[in-house]
C-alpha atoms as a PDB file:
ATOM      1  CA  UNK A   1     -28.527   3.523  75.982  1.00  0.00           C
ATOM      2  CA  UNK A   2     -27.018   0.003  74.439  1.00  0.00           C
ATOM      3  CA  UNK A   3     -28.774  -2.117  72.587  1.00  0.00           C
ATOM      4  CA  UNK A   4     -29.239  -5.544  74.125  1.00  0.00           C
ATOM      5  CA  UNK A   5     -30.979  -7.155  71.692  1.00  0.00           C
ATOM      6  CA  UNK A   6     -29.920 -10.847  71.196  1.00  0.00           C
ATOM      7  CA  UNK A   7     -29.959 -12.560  67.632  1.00  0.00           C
ATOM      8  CA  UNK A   8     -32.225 -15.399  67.921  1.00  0.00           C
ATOM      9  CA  UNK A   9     -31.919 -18.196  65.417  1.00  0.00           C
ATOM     10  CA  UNK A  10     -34.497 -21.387  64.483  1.00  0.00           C
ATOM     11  CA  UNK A  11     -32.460 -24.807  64.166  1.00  0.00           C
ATOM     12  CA  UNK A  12     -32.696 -24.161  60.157  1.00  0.00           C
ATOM     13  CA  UNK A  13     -30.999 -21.104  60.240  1.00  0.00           C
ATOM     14  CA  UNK A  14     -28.181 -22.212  63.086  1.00  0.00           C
ATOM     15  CA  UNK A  15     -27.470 -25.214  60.452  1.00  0.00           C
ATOM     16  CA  UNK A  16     -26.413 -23.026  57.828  1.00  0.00           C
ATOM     17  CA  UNK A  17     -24.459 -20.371  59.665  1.00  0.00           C
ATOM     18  CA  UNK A  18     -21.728 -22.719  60.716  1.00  0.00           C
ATOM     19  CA  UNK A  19     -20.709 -25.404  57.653  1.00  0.00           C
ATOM     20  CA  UNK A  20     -20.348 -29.297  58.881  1.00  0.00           C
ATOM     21  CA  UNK A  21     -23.078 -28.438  61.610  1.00  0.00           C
ATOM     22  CA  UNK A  22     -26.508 -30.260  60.543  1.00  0.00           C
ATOM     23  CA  UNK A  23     -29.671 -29.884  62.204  1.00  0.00           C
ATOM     24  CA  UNK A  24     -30.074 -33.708  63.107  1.00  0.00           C
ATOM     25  CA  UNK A  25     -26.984 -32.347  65.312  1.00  0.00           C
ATOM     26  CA  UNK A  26     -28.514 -28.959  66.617  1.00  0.00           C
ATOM     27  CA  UNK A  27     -31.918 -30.892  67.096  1.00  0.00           C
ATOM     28  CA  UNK A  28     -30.085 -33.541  69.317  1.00  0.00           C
ATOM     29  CA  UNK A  29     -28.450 -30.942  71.840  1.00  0.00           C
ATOM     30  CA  UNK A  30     -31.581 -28.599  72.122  1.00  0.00           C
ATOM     31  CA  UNK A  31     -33.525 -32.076  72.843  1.00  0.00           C
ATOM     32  CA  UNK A  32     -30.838 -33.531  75.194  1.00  0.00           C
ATOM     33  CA  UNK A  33     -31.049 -30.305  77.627  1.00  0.00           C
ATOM     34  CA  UNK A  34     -34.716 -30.361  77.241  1.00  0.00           C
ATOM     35  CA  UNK A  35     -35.345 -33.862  78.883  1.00  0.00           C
ATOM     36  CA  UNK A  36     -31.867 -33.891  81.080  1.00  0.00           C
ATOM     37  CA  UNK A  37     -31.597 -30.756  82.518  1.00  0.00           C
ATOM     38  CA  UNK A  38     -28.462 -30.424  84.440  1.00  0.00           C
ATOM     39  CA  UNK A  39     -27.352 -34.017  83.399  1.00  0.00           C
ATOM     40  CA  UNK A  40     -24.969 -32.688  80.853  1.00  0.00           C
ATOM     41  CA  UNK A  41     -22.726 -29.724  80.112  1.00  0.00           C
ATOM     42  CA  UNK A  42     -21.905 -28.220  76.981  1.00  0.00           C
ATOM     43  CA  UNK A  43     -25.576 -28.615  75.111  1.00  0.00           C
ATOM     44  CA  UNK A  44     -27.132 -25.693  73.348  1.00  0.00           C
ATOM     45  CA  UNK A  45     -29.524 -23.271  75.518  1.00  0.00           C
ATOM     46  CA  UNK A  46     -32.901 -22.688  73.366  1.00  0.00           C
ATOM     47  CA  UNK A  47     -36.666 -21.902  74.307  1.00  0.00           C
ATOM     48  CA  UNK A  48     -39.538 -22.989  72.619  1.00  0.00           C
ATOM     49  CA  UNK A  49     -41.599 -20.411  70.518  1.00  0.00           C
ATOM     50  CA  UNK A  50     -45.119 -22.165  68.855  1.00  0.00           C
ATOM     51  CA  UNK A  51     -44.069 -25.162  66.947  1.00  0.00           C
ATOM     52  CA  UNK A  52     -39.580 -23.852  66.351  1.00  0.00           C
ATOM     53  CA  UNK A  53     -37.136 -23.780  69.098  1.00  0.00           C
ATOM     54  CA  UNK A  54     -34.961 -20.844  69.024  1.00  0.00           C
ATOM     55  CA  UNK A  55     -31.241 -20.290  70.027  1.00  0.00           C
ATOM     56  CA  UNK A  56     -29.224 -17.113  70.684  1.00  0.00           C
ATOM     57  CA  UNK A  57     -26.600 -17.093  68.166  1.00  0.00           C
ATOM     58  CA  UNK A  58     -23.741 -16.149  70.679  1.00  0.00           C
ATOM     59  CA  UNK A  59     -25.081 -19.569  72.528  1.00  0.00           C
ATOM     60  CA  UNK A  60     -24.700 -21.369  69.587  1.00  0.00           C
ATOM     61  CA  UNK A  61     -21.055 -20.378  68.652  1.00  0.00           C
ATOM     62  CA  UNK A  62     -20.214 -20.957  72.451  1.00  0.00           C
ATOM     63  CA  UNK A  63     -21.663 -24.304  72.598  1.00  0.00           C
ATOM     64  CA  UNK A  64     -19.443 -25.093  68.952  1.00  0.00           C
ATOM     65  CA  UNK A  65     -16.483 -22.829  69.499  1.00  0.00           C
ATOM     66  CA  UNK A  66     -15.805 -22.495  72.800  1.00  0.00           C
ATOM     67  CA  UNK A  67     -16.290 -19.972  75.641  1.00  0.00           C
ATOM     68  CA  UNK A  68     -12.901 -18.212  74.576  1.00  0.00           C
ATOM     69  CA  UNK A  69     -13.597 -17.644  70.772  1.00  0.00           C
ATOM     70  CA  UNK A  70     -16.845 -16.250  71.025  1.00  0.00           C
ATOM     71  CA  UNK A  71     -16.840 -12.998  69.360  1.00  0.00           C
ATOM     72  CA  UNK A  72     -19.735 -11.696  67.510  1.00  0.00           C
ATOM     73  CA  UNK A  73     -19.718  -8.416  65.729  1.00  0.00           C
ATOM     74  CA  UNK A  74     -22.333  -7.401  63.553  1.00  0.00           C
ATOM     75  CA  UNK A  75     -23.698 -11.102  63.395  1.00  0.00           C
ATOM     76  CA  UNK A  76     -20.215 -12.404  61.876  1.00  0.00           C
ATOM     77  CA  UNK A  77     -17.988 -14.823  64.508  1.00  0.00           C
END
């Protein structure tokens, strides 16, 4: 059996994987998607979790990199 299991990151941690990414930046995208919903293509997929939003790293290299680079093995792109 796989394992499916999805790395989920808070807006903190997202900001520091990827340099010259800041989370005024991530914040703006999660937000954007949150009050336009289908306005808008290319903003970063999260869900809410208490008080942090969380986003699937492979989301978040999509959303910066590009459908065709994402490649994620062992948590490194």
């Amino acid at each position: 059996m796989e394992n499916n299991k999805r790395r989920m990151l808070t807006i903190k941690e997202a900001a520091r994987l990827i340099e010259g990414i800041t989370e005024y930046r991530i914040r703006q995208d999660v937000l954007h998607l949150l009050f336009y919903p289908g306005k808008c293509s290319g903003q970063l997929r999260s869900f809410k979790a208490g008080n942090k939003f969380l986003i699937a790293e492979s989301d978040l290299y999509e959303t910066v990199f590009g459908k065709s680079s994402v490649v994620i093995d062992g948590g490194k792109a």
